[in-house]
C-alpha atoms as a PDB file:
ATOM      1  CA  UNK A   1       0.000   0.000   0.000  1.00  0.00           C
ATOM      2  CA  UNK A   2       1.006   3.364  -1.198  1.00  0.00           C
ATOM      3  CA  UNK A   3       1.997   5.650   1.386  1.00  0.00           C
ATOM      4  CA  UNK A   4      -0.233   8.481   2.854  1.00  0.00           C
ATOM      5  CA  UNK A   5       2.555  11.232   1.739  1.00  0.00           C
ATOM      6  CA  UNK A   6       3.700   9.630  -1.876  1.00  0.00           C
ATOM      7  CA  UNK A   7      -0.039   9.939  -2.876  1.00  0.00           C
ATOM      8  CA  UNK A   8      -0.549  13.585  -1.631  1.00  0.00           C
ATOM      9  CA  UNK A   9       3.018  14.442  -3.087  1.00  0.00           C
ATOM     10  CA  UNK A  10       1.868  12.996  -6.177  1.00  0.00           C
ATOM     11  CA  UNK A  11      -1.668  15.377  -5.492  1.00  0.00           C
ATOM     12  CA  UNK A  12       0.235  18.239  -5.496  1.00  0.00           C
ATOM     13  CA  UNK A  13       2.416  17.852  -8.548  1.00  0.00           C
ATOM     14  CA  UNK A  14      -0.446  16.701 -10.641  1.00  0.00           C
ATOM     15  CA  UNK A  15      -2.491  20.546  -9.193  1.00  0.00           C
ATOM     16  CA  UNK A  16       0.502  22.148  -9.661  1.00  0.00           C
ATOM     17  CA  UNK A  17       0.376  20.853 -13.087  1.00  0.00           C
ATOM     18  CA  UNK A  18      -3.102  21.693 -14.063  1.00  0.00           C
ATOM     19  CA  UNK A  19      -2.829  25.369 -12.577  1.00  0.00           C
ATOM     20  CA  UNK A  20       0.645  25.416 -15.015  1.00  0.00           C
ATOM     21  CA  UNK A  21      -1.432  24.927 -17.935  1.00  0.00           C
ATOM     22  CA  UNK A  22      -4.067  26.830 -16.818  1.00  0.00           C
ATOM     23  CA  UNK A  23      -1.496  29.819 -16.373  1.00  0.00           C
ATOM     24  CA  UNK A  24       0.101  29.649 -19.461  1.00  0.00           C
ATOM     25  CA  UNK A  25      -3.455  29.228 -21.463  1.00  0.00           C
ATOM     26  CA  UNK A  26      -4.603  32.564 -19.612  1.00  0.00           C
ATOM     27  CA  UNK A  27      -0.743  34.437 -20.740  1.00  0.00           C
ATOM     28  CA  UNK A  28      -0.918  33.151 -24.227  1.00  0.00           C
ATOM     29  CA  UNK A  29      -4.374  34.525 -24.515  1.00  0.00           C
ATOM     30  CA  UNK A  30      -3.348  37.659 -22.811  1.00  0.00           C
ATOM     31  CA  UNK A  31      -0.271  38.629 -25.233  1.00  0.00           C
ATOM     32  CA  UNK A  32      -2.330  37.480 -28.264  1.00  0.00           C
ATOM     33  CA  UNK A  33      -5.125  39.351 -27.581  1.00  0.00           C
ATOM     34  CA  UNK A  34      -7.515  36.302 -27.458  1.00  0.00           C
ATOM     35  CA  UNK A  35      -8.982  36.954 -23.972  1.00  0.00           C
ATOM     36  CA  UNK A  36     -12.703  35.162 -23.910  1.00  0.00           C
ATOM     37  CA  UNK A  37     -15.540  37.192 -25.729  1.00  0.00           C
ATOM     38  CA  UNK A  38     -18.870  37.396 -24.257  1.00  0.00           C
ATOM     39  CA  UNK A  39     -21.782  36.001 -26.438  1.00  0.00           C
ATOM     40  CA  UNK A  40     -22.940  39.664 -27.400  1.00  0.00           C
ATOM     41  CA  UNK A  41     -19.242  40.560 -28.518  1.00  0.00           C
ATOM     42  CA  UNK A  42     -19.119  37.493 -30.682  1.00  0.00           C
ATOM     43  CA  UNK A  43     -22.293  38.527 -32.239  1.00  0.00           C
ATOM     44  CA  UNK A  44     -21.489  42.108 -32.682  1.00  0.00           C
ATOM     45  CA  UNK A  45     -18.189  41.495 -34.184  1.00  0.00           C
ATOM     46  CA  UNK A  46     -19.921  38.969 -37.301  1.00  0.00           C
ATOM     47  CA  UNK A  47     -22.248  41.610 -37.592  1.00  0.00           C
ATOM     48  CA  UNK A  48     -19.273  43.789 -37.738  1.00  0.00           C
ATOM     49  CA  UNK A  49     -17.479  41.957 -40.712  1.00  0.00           C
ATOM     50  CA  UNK A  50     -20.932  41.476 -42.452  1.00  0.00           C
ATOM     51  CA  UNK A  51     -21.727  45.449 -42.400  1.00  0.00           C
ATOM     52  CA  UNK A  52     -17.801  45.568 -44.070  1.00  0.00           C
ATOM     53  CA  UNK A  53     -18.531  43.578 -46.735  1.00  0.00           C
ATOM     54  CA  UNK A  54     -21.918  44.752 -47.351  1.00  0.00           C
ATOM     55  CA  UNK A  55     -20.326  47.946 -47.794  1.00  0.00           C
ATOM     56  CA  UNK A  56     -17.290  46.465 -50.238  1.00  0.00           C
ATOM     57  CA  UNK A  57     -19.709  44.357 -51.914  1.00  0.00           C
ATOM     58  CA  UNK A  58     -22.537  47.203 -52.946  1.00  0.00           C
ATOM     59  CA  UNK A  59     -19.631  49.878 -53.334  1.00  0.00           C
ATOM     60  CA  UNK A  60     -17.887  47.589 -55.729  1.00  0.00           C
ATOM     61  CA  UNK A  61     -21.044  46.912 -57.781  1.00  0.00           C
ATOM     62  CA  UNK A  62     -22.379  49.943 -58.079  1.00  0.00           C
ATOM     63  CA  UNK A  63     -19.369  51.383 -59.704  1.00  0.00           C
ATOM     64  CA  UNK A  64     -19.402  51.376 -63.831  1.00  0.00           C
ATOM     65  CA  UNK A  65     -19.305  48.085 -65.228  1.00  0.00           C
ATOM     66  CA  UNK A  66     -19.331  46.724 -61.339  1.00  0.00           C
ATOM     67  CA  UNK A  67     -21.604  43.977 -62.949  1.00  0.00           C
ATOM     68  CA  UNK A  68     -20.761  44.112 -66.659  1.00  0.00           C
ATOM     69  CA  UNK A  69     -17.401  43.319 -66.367  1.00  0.00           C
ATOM     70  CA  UNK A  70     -16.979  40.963 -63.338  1.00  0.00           C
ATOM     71  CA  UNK A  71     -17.674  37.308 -64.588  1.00  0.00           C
ATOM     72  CA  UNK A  72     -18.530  36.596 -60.940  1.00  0.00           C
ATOM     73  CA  UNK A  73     -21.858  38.256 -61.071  1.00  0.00           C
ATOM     74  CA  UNK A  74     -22.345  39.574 -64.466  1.00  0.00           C
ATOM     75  CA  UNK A  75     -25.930  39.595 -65.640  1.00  0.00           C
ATOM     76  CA  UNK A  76     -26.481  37.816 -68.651  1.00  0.00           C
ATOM     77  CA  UNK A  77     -29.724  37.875 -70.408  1.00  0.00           C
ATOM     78  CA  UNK A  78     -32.667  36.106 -69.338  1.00  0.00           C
ATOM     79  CA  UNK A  79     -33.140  32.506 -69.931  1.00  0.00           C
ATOM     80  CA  UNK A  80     -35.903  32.285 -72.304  1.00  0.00           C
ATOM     81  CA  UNK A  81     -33.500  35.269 -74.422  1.00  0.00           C
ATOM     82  CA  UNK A  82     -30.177  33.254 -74.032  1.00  0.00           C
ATOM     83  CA  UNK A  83     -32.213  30.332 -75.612  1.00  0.00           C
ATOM     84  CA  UNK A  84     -32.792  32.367 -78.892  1.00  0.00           C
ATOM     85  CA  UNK A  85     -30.192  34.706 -78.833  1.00  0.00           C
ATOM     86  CA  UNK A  86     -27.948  32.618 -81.467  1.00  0.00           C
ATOM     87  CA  UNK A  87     -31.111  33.444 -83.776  1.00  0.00           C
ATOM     88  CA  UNK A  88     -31.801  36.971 -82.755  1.00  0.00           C
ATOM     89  CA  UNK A  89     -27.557  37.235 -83.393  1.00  0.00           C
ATOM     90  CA  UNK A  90     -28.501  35.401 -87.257  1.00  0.00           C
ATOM     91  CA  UNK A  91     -31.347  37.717 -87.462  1.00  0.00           C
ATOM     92  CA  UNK A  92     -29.229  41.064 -87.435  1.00  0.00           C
ATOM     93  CA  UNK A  93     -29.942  42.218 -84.197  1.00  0.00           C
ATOM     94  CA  UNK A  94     -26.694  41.329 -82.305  1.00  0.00           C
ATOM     95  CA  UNK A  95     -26.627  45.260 -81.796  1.00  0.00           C
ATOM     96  CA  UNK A  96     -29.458  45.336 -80.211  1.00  0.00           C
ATOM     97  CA  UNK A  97     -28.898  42.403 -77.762  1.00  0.00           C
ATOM     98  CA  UNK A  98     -25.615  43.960 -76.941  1.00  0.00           C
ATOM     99  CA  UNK A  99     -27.607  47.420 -75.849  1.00  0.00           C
ATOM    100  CA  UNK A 100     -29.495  45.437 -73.721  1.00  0.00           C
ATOM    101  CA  UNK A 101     -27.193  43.204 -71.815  1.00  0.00           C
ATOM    102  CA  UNK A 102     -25.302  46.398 -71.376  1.00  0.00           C
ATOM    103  CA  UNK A 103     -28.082  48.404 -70.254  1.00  0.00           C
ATOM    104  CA  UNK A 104     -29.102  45.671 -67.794  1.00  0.00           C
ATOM    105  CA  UNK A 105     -25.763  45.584 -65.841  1.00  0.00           C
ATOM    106  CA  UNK A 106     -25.640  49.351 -65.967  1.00  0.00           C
ATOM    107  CA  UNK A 107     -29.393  49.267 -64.481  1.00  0.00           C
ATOM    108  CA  UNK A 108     -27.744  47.004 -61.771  1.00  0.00           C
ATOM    109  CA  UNK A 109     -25.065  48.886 -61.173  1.00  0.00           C
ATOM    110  CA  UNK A 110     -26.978  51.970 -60.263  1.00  0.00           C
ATOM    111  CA  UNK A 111     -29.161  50.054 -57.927  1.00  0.00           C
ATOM    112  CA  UNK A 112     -26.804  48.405 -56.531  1.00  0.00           C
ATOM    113  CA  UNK A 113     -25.710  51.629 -54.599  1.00  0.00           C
ATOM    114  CA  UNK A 114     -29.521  51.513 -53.094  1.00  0.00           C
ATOM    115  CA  UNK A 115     -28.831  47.744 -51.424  1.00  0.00           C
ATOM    116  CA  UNK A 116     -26.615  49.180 -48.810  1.00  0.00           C
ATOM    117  CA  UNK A 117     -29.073  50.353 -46.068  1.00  0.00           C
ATOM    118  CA  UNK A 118     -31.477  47.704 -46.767  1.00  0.00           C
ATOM    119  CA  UNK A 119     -28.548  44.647 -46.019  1.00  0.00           C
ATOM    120  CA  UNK A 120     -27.287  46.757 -43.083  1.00  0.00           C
ATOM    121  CA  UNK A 121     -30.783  46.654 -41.660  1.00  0.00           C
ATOM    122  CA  UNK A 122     -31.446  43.048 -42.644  1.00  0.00           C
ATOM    123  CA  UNK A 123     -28.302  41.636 -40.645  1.00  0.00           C
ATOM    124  CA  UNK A 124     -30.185  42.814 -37.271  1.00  0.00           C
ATOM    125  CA  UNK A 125     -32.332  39.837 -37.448  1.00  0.00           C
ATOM    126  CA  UNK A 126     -29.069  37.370 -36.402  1.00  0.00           C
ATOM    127  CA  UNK A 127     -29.387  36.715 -32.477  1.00  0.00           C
ATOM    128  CA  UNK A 128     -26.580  35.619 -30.425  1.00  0.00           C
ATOM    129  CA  UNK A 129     -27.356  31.456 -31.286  1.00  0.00           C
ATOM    130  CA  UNK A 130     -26.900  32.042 -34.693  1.00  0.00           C
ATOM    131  CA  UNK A 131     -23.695  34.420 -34.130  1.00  0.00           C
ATOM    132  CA  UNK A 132     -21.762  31.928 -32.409  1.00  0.00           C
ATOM    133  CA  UNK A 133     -23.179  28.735 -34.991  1.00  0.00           C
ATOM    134  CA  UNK A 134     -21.636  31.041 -37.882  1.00  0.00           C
ATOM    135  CA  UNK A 135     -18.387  31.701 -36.170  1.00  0.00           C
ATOM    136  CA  UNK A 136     -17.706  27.865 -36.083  1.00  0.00           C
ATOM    137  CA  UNK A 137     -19.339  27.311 -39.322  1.00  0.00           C
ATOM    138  CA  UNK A 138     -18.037  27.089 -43.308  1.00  0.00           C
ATOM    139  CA  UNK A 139     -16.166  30.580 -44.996  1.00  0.00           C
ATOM    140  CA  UNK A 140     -19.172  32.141 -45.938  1.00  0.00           C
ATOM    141  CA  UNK A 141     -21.498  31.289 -43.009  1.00  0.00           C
ATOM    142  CA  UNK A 142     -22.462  34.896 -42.394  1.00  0.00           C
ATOM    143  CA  UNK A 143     -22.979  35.313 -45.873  1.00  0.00           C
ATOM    144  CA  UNK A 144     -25.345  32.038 -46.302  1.00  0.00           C
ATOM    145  CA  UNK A 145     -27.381  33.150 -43.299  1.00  0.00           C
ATOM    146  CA  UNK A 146     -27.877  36.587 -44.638  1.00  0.00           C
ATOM    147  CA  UNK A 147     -29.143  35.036 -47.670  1.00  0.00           C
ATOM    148  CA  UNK A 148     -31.235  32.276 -46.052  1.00  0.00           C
ATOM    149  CA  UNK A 149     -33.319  34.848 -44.111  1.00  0.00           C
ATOM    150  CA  UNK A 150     -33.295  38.033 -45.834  1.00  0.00           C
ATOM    151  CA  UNK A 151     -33.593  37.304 -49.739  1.00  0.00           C
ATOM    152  CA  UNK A 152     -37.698  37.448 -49.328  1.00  0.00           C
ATOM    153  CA  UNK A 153     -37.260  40.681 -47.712  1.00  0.00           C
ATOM    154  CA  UNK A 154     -34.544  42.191 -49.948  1.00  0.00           C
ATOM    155  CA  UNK A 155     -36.373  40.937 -53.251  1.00  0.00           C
ATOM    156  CA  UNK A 156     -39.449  42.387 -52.276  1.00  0.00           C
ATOM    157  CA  UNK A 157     -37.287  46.403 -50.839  1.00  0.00           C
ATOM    158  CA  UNK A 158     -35.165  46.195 -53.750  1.00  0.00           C
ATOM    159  CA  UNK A 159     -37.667  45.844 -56.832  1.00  0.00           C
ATOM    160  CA  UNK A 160     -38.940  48.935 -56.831  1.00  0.00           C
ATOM    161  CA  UNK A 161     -35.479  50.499 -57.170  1.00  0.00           C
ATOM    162  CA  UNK A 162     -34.497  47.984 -59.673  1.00  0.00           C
ATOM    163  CA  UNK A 163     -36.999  49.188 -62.172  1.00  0.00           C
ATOM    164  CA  UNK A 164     -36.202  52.870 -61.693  1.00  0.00           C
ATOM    165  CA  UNK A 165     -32.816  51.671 -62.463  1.00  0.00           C
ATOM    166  CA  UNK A 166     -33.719  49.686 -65.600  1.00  0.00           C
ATOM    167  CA  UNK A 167     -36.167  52.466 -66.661  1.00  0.00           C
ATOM    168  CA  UNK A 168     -33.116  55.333 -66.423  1.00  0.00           C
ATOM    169  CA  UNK A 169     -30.936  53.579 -68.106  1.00  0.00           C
ATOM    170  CA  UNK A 170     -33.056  52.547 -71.303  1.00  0.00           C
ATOM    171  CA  UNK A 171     -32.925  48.949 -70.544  1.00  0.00           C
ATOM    172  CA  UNK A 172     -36.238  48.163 -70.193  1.00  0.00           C
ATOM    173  CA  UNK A 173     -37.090  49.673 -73.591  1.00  0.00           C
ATOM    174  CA  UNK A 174     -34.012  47.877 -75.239  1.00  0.00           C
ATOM    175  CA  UNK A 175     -35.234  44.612 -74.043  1.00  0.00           C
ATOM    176  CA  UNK A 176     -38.867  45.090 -74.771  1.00  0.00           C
ATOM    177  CA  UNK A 177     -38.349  46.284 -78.067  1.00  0.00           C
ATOM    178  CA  UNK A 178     -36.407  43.182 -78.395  1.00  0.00           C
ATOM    179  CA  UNK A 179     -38.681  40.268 -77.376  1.00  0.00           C
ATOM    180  CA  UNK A 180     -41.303  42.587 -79.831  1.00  0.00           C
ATOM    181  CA  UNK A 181     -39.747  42.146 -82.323  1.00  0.00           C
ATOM    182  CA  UNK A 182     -38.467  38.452 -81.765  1.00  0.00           C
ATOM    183  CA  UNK A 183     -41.814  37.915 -80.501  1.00  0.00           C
ATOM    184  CA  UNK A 184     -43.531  38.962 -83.719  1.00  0.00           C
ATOM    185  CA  UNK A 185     -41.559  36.614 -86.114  1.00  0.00           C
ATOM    186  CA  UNK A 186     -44.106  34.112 -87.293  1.00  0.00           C
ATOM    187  CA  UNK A 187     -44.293  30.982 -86.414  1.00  0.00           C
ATOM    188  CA  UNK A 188     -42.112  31.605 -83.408  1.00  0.00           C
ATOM    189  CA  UNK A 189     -43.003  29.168 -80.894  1.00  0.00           C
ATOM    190  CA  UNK A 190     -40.971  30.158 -78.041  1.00  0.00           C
ATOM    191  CA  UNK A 191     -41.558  33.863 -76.314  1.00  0.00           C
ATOM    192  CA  UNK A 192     -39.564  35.949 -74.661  1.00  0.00           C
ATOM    193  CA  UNK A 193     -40.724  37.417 -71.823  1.00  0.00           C
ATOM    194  CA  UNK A 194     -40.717  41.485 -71.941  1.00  0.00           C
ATOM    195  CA  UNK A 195     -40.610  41.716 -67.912  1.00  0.00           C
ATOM    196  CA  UNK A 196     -37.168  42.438 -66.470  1.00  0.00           C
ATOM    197  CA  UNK A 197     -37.663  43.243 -62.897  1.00  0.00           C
ATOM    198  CA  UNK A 198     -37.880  39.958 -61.326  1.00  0.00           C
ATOM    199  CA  UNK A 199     -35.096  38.318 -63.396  1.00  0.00           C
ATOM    200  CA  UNK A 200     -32.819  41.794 -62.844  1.00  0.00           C
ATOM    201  CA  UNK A 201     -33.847  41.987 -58.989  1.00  0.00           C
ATOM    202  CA  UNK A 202     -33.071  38.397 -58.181  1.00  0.00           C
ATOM    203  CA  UNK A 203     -29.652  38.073 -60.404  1.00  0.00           C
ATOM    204  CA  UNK A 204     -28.621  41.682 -58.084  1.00  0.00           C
ATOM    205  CA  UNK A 205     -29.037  40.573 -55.356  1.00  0.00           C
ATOM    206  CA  UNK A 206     -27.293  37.470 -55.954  1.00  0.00           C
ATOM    207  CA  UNK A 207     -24.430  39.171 -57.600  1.00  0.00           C
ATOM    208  CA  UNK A 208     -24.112  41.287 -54.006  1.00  0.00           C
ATOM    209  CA  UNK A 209     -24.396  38.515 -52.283  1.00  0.00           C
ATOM    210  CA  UNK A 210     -21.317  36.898 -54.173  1.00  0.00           C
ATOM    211  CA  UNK A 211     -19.097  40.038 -53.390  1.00  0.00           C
ATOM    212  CA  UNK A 212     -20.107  40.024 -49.717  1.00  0.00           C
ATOM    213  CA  UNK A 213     -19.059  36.291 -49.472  1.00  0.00           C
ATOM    214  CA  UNK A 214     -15.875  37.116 -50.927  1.00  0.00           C
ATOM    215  CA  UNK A 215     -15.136  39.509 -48.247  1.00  0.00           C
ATOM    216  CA  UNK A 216     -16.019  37.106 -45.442  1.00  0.00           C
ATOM    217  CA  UNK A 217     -13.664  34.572 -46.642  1.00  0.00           C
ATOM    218  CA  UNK A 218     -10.847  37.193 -46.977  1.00  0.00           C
ATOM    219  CA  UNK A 219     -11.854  38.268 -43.314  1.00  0.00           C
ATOM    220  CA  UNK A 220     -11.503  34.671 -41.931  1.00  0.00           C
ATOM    221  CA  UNK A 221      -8.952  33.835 -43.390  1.00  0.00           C
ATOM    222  CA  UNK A 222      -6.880  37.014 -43.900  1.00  0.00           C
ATOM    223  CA  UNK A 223      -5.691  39.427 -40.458  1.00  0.00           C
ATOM    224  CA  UNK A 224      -5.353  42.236 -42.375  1.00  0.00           C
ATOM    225  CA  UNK A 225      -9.071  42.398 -43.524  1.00  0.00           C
ATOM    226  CA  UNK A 226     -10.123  42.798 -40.121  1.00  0.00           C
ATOM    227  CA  UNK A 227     -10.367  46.326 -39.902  1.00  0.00           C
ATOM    228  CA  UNK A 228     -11.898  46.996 -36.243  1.00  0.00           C
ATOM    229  CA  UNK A 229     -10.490  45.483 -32.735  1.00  0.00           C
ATOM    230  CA  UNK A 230     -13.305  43.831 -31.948  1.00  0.00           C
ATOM    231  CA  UNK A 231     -13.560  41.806 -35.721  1.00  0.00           C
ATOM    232  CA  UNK A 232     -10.246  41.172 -34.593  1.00  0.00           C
ATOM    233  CA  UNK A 233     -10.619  40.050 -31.224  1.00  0.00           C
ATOM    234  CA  UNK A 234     -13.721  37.151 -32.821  1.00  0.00           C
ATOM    235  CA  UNK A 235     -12.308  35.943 -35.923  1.00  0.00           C
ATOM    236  CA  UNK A 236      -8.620  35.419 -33.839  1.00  0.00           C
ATOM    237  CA  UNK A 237     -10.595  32.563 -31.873  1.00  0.00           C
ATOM    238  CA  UNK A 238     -11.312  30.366 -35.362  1.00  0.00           C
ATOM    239  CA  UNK A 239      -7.740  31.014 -36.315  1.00  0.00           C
END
C-alpha cells in the first residue's frame, strides 16, 4: 500500500500541473489578444465583418461596369433570351442584344448603390445562437445566413429600385423592343418574356451577395481584412 505522503506528493504535482497549464493558457491569450468574448461581442463582431462587406460588396457593384465586367456576377440575359439569342444574333440584331445586356448591368449597377441600407438593416435579425453557430461554421457562413433569411425581404425592398434603375438607363425599352420584335416573327413558338424586374432583382441581389461572401472569406482567413479590434478580437478565436 502506497503511502499516505507519496499519494498527496503525487496530489500536489499533478495541481501544480493543471494550474501550469491553466497559467500559461490565460498568458498566451493575454499577449495574443484572445482573452474570452462574451456572447454579445461574438455577435457584434460577425455583424461587424458582415456590415464591411456589405459595404465592399454594394460599393464595388455599383461602380461602372461593377456587374458588366466581373464574370462573378455579371448579368447575362434572361433565360428564355439566351435560348434564342444565337437566332436573334442570325437575325441582325446582335446590336441590339448587346444594348441590352449592357443596359441591364448598368441598371444594376446603379441600384446596386440603393442595397446598402437595406442589407445593413437586414443583418439585425441574427441573435446571439446564430452568431456563435456562424463563427464555427463554413467561410461564408455569415454570408449564407444573410441570404437564407433576408432574400424574401430584400427581393421584395429592392424591386422597386431595380426598375427605376432599368427604366433610367433605357434597358427596359431595349429589351422590350427586343422580345417585340423576336416575338412577332411568325411561327415563333418560343416567347420571350418582356418583364425584367424579377429576373434583374433576383440576379442583383445574388451578384451582391457573391461580393459580400468574398469579403467574409478574406476576413476569416486574412488578419489584415479585419479592420476593427473587436472583428479582430472574434475571428482570432477560429484562427
Amino acid at each position: 500500500m502506497q503511502s499516505p505522503k507519496i499519494i498527496l506528493l503525487a496530489l500536489f504535482f499533478f495541481a501544480s500541473s493543471c494550474a501550469s497549464a491553466q497559467i500559461n493558457k490565460l498568458l498566451k491569450d493575454v499577449t495574443s489578444g484572445q482573452m474570452s468574448l462574451s456572447q454579445d461581442e461574438v455577435a457584434a463582431g460577425l455583424k461587424e465583418a458582415l456590415e464591411q462587406g456589405i459595404v465592399k460588396g454594394t460599393d464595388l457593384a455599383s461602380k461602372t461596369d461593377g456587374y458588366f465586367k466581373n464574370d462573378l456576377i455579371k448579368i447575362l440575359l434572361p433565360e428564355d433570351a439566351q435560348k434564342v439569342e444565337k437566332t436573334l444574333r442570325q437575325m441582325g440584331l446582335g446590336g441590339e442584344v448587346d444594348r441590352a445586356l449592357l443596359a441591364i448591368n448598368r441598371g444594376a449597377e446603379r441600384a446596386a448603390v440603393e442595397a446598402k441600407p437595406i442589407f445593413v438593416n437586414a443583418i439585425k435579425q441574427m441573435n446571439i445562437q446564430d452568431a456563435l453557430a456562424i463563427l464555427k461554421g463554413e467561410p461564408t457562413a455569415a454570408t449564407d445566413f444573410l441570404k437564407r433569411t433576408t432574400n424574401a425581404q430584400l427581393v421584395e425592398l429592392f424591386k422597386p429600385k431595380i426598375q427605376a434603375s432599368l427604366d433610367e438607363v433605357g434597358a427596359t425599352k431595349y429589351y422590350g423592343d427586343l422580345a417585340s420584335t423576336y416575338n412577332k416573327i411568325p411561327l415563333t413558338r418560343q416567347k420571350i418574356d418582356p418583364d425584367l424586374n424579377a429576373y434583374v432583382t433576383q440576379k442583383a441581389i445574388d451578384g451582391l451577395f457573391v461580393l459580400i461572401a468574398e469579403e467574409e472569406k478574406n476576413i476569416r482567413e486574412n488578419p489584415l481584412g479585419r479592420t476593427t479590434d473587436l472583428m479582430k478580437k472574434v475571428f482570432a478565436q477560429q484562427d
